[in-house]
N, C-alpha and C. Protein backbone atom coordinates (compact mmCIF):
# COMPACT_ATOMS: atom_id res chain seq x y z
N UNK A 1 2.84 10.34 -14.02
CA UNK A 1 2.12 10.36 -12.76
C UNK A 1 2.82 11.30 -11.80
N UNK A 2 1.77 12.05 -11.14
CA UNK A 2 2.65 13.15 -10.03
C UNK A 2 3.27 12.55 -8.89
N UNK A 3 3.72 12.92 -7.76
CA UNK A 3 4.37 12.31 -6.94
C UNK A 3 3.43 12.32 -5.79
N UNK A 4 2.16 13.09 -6.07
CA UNK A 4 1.32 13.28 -5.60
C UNK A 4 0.29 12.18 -5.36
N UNK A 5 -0.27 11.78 -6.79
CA UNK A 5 -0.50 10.42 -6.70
C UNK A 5 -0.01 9.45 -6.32
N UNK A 6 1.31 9.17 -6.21
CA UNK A 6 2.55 7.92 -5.95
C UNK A 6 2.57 7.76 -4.37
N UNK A 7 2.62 8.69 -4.24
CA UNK A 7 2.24 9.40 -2.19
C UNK A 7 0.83 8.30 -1.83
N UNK A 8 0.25 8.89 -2.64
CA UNK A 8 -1.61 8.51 -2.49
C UNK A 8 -1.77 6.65 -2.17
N UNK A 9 -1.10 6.39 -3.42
CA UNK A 9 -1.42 5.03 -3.66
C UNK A 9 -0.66 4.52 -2.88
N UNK A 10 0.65 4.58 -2.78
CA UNK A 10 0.98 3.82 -1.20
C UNK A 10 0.76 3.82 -0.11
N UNK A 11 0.31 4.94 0.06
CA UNK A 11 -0.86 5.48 1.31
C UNK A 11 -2.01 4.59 1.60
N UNK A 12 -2.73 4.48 0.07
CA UNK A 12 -4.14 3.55 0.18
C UNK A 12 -3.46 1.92 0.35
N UNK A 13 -2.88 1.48 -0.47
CA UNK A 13 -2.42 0.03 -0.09
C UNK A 13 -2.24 -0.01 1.17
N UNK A 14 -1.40 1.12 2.05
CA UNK A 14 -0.94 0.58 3.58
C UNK A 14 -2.78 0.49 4.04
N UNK A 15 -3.30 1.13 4.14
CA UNK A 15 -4.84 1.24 4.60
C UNK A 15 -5.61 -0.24 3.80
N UNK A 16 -5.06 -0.47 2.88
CA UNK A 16 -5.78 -1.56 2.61
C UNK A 16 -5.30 -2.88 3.38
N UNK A 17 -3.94 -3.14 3.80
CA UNK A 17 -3.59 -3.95 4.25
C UNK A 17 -3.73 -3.74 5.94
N UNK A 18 -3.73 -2.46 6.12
CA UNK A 18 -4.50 -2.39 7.86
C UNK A 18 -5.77 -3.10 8.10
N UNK A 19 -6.37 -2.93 6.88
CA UNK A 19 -7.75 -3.51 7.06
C UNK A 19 -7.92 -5.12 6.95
N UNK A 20 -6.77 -5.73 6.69
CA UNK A 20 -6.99 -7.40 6.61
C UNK A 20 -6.22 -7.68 7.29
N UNK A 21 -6.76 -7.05 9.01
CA UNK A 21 -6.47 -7.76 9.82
C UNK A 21 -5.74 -8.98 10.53
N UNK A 22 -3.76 -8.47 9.67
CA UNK A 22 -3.09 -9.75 9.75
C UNK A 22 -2.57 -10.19 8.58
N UNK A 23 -3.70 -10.46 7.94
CA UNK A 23 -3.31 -10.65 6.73
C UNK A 23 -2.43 -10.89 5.28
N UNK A 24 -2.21 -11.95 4.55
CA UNK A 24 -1.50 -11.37 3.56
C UNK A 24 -2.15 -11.25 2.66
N UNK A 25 -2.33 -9.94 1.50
CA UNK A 25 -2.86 -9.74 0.35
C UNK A 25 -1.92 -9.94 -0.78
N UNK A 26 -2.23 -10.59 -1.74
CA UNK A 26 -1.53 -10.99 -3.09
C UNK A 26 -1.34 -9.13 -3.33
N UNK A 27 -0.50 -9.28 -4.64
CA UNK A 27 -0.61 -7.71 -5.04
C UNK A 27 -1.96 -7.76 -6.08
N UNK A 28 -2.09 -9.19 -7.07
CA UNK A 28 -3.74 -8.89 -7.40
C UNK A 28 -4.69 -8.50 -6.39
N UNK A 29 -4.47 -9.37 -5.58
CA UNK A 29 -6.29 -8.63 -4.37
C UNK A 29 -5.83 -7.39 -4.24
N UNK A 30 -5.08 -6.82 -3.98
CA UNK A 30 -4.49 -5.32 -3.66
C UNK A 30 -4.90 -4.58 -5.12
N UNK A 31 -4.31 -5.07 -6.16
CA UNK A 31 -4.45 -4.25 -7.40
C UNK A 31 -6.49 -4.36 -7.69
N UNK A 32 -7.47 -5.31 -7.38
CA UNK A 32 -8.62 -5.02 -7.40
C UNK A 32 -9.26 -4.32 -6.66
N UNK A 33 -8.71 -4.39 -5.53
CA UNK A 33 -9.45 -3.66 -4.23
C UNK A 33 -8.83 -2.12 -4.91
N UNK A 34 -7.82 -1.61 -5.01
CA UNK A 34 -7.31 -0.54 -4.90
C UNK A 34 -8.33 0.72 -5.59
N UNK A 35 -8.73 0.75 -6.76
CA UNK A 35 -9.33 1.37 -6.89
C UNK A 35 -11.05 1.95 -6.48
N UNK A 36 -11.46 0.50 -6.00
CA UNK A 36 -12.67 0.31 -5.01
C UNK A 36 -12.51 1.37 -3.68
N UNK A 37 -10.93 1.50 -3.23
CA UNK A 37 -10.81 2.73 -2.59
C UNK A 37 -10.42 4.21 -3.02
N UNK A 38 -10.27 4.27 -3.64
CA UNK A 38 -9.78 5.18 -4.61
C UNK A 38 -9.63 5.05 -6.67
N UNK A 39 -10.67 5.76 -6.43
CA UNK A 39 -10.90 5.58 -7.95
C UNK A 39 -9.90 6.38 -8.96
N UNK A 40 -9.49 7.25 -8.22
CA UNK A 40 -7.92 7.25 -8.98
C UNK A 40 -7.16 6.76 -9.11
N UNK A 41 -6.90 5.17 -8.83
CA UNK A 41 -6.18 4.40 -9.03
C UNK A 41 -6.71 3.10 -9.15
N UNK A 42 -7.65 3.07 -9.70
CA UNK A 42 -8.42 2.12 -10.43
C UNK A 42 -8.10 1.33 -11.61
N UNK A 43 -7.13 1.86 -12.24
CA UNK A 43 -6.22 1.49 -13.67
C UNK A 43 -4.53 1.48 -13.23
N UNK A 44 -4.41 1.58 -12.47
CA UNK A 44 -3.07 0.90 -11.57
C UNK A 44 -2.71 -0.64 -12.50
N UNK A 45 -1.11 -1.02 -13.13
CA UNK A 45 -1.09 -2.05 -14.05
C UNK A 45 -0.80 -2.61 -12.56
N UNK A 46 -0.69 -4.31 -12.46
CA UNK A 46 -0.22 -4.86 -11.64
C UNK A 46 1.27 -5.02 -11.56
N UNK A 47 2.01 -4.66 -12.47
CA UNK A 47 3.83 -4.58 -12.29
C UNK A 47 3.65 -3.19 -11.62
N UNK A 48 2.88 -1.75 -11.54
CA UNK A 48 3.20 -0.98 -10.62
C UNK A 48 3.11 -1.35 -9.39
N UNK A 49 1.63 -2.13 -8.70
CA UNK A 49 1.19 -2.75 -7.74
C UNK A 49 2.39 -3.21 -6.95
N UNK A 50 3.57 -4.44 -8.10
CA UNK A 50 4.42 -4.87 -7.68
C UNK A 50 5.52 -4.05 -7.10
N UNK A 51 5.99 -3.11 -7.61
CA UNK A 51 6.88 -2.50 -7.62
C UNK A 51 6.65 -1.39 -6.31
N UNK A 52 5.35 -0.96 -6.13
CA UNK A 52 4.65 -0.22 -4.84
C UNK A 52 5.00 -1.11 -3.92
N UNK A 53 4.88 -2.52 -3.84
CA UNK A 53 5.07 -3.12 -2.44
C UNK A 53 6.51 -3.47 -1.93
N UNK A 54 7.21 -3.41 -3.20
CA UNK A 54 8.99 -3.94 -2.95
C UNK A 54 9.31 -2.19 -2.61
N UNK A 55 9.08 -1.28 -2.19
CA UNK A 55 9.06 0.10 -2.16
C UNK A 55 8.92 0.01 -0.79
N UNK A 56 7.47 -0.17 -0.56
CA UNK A 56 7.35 -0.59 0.95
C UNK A 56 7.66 -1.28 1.78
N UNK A 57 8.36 -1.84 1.17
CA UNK A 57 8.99 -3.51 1.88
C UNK A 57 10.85 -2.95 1.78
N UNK A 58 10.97 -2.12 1.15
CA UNK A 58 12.39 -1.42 1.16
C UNK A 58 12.20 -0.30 2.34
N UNK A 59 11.02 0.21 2.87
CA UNK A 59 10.77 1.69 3.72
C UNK A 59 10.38 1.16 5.37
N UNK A 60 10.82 -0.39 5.34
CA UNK A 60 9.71 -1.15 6.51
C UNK A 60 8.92 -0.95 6.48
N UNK A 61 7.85 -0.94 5.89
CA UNK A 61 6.15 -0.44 6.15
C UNK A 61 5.35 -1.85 5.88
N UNK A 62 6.33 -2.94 5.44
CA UNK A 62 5.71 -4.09 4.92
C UNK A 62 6.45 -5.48 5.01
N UNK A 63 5.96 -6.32 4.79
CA UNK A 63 6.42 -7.45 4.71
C UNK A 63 6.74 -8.38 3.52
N UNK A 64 7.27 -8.03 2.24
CA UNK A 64 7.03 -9.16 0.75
C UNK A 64 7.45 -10.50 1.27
N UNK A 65 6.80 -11.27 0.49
CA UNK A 65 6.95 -12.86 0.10
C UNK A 65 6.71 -12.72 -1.13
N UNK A 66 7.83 -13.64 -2.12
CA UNK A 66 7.99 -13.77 -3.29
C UNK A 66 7.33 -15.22 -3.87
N UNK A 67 5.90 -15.68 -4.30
CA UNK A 67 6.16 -17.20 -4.51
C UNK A 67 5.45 -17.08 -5.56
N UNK A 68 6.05 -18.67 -6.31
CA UNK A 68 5.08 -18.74 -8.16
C UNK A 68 4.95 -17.08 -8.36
N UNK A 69 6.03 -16.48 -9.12
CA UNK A 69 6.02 -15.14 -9.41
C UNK A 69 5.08 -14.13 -8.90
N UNK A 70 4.52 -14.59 -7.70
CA UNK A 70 3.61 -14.16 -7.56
C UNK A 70 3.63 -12.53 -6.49
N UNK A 71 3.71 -11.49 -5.98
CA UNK A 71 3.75 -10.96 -4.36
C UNK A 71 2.63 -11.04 -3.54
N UNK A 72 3.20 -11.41 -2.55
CA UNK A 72 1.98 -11.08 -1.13
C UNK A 72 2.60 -10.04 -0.14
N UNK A 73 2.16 -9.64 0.11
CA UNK A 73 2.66 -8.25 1.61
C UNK A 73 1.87 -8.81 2.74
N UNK A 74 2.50 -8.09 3.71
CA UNK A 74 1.65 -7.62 5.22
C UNK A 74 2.10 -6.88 5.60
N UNK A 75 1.03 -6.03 6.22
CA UNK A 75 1.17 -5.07 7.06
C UNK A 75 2.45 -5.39 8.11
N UNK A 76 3.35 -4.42 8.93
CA UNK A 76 4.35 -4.74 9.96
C UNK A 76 3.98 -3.24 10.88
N UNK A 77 4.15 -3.06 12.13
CA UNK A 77 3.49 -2.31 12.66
C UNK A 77 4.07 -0.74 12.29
N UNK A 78 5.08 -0.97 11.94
CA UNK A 78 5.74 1.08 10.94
C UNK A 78 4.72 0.89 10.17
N UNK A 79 4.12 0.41 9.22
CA UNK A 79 3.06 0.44 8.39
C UNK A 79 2.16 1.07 8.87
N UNK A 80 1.76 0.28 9.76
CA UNK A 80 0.27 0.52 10.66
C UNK A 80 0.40 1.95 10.92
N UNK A 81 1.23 2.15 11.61
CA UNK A 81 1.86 3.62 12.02
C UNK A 81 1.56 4.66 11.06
N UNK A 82 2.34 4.57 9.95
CA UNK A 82 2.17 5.48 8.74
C UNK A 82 0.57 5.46 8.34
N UNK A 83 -0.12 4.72 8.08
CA UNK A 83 -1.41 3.89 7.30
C UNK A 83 -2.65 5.35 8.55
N UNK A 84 -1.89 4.84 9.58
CA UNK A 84 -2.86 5.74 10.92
C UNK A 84 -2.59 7.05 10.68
N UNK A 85 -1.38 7.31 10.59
CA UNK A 85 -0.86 9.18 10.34
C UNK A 85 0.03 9.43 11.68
N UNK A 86 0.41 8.46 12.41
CA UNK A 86 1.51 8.24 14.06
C UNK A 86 2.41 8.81 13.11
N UNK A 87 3.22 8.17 12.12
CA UNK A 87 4.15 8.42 11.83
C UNK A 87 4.47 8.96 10.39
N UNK A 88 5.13 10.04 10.43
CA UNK A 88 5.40 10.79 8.67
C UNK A 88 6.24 10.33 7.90
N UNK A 89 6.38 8.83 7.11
CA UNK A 89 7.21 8.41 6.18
C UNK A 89 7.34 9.29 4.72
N UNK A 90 8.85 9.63 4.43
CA UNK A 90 8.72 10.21 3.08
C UNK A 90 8.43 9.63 2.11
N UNK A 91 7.58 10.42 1.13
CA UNK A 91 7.16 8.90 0.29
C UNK A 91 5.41 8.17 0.14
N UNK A 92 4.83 8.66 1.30
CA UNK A 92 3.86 8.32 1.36
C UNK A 92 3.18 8.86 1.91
N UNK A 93 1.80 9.44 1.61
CA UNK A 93 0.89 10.05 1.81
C UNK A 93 0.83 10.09 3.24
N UNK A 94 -0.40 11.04 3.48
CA UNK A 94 -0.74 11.41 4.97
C UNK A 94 -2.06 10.81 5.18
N UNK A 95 -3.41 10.29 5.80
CA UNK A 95 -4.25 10.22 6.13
C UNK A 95 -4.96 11.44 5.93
N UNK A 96 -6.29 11.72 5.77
CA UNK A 96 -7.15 12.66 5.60
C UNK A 96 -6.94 13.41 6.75
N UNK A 97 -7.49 14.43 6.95
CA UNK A 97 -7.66 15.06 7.84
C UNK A 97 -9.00 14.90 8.54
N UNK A 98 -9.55 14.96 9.88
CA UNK A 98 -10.83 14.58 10.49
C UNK A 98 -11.49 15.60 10.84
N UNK A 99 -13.05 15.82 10.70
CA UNK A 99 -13.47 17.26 10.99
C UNK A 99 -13.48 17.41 12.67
C-alpha cells in the first residue's frame, strides 16, 4: 500500500468520526462505513482499522478505549482540526480541495 493511500484512510476515518457527532465508533462501524466513503478502502482488514486508530490515538487526533478486545475512538478537537484541513498533521491526508 502507498503512503498515499495510508494518508487517505486516516484522513477518511478522522471525517468519519467528525461526522458522529461526539460519538464513539467501534473500529467495526468504522471498518463498514469506511469504504461507503471511499471505495478504495472498502477491503480495509479490521486489524488495519485497529492499528489506524492506535496511530491516531498516538498523533492526538483521537481518543482509544480498549474493551472485550474490542476498539472504539472519538474524535478530540486536533482531530477535528486535521479532519477540517485547520491543521497539517504528518501522516494524514489533506481534505479535498473546494471549487
Amino acid at each position: 500500500m502507498t503512503d498515499i493511500m495510508l494518508e487517505n484512510r486516516r484522513w477518511t476515518i478522522l471525517r468519519l468520526l467528525a461526522g458522529a457527532g461526539g460519538h464513539e465508533f467501534s473500529a467495526r462501524i468504522i471498518q463498514k462505513h469506511l469504504g461507503a466513503l471511499n471505495r478504495a478502502h472498502a477491503k480495509v482488514s479490521l486489524e488495519q482499522i485497529r492499528k489506524d486508530l492506535r496511530w491516531l490515538d498516538s498523533q492526538l487526533l483521537v481518543e482509544i478505549v480498549i474493551a472485550d478486545e474490542e476498539v472504539f475512538a472519538k474524535l478530540i478537537q486536533r482531530g477535528l482540526d486535521a479532519a477540517m484541513g485547520n491543521i497539517k498533521v504528518e501522516g494524514v491526508d489533506e481534505p479535498p480541495l473546494e471549487d
